[in-house]
Protein backbone atom coordinates (compact mmCIF):
# COMPACT_ATOMS: atom_id res chain seq x y z
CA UNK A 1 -3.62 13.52 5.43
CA UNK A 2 -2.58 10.08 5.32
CA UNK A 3 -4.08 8.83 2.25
CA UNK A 4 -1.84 11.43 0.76
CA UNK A 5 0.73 9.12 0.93
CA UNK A 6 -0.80 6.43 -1.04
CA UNK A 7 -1.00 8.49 -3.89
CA UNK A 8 2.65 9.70 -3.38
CA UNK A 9 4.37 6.81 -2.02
CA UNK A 10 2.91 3.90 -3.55
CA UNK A 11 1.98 5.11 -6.49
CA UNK A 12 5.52 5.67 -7.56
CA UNK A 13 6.99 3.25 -5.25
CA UNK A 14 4.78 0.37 -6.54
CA UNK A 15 5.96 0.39 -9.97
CA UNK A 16 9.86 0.88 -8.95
CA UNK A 17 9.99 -1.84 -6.89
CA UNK A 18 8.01 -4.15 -9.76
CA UNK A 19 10.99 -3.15 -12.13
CA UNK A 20 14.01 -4.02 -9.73
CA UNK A 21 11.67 -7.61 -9.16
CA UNK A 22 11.73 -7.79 -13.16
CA UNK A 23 15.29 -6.89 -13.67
CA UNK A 24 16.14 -9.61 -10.65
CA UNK A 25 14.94 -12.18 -12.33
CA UNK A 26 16.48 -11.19 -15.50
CA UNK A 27 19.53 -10.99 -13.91
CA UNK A 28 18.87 -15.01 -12.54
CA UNK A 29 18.15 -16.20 -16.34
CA UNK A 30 14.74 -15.42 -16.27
CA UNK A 31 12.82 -14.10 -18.87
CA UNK A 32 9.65 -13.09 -18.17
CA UNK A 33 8.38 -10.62 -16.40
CA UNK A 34 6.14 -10.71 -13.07
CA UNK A 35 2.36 -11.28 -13.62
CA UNK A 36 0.75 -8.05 -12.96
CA UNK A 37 -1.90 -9.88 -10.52
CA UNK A 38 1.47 -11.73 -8.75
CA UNK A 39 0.43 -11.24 -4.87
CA UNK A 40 3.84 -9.55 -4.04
CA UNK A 41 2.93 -6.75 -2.02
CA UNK A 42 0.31 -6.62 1.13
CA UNK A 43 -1.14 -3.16 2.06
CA UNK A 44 -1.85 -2.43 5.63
CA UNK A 45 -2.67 0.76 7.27
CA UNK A 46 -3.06 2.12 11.25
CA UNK A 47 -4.62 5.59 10.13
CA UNK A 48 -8.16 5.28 11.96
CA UNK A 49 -7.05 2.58 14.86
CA UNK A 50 -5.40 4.75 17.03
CA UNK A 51 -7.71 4.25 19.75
CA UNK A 52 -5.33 4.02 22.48
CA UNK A 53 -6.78 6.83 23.84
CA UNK A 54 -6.54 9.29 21.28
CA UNK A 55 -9.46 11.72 22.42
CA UNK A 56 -9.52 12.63 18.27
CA UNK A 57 -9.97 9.49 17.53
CA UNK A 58 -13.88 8.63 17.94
CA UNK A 59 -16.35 5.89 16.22
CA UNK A 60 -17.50 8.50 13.38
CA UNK A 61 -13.47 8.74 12.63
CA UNK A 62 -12.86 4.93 12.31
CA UNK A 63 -16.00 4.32 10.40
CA UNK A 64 -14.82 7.20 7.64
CA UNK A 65 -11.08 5.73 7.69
CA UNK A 66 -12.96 2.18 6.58
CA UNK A 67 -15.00 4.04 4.30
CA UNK A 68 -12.00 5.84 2.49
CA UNK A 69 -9.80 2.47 2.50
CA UNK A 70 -12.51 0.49 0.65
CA UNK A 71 -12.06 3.01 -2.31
């Protein structure tokens, strides 16, 4: 359930926030636009670590959460 907001968050939020960095700079005098490979954003998830004493929440769980990240 949570990677299903990767592809409907980020996906579209990505690219939306990449235009209002563009039009920024535009808007200070500068001209070109941000390198696509321009390390602005850091993804971080919780989904998998919630092992506070989440019964749910067992080795096999974590391992597939790693598994499914690395894609």
């Amino acid at each position: 359930a949570g990677m299903s907001y990767f592809h409907e968050t980020i996906w579209k939020g990505v690219p939306k926030f990449l235009r209002r960095v563009d039009t920024a700079l535009k808007n200070l005098g500068i001209n070109e636009r941000v390198p696509y490979n321009a390390p602005l954003i850091q993804f971080s998830s919780w989904m998998g670590g919630d092992r506070d004493g989440n019964p749910r929440v067992t080795p096999e769980v974590t391992r597939d959460v790693c598994l499914l990240a690395r894609m």
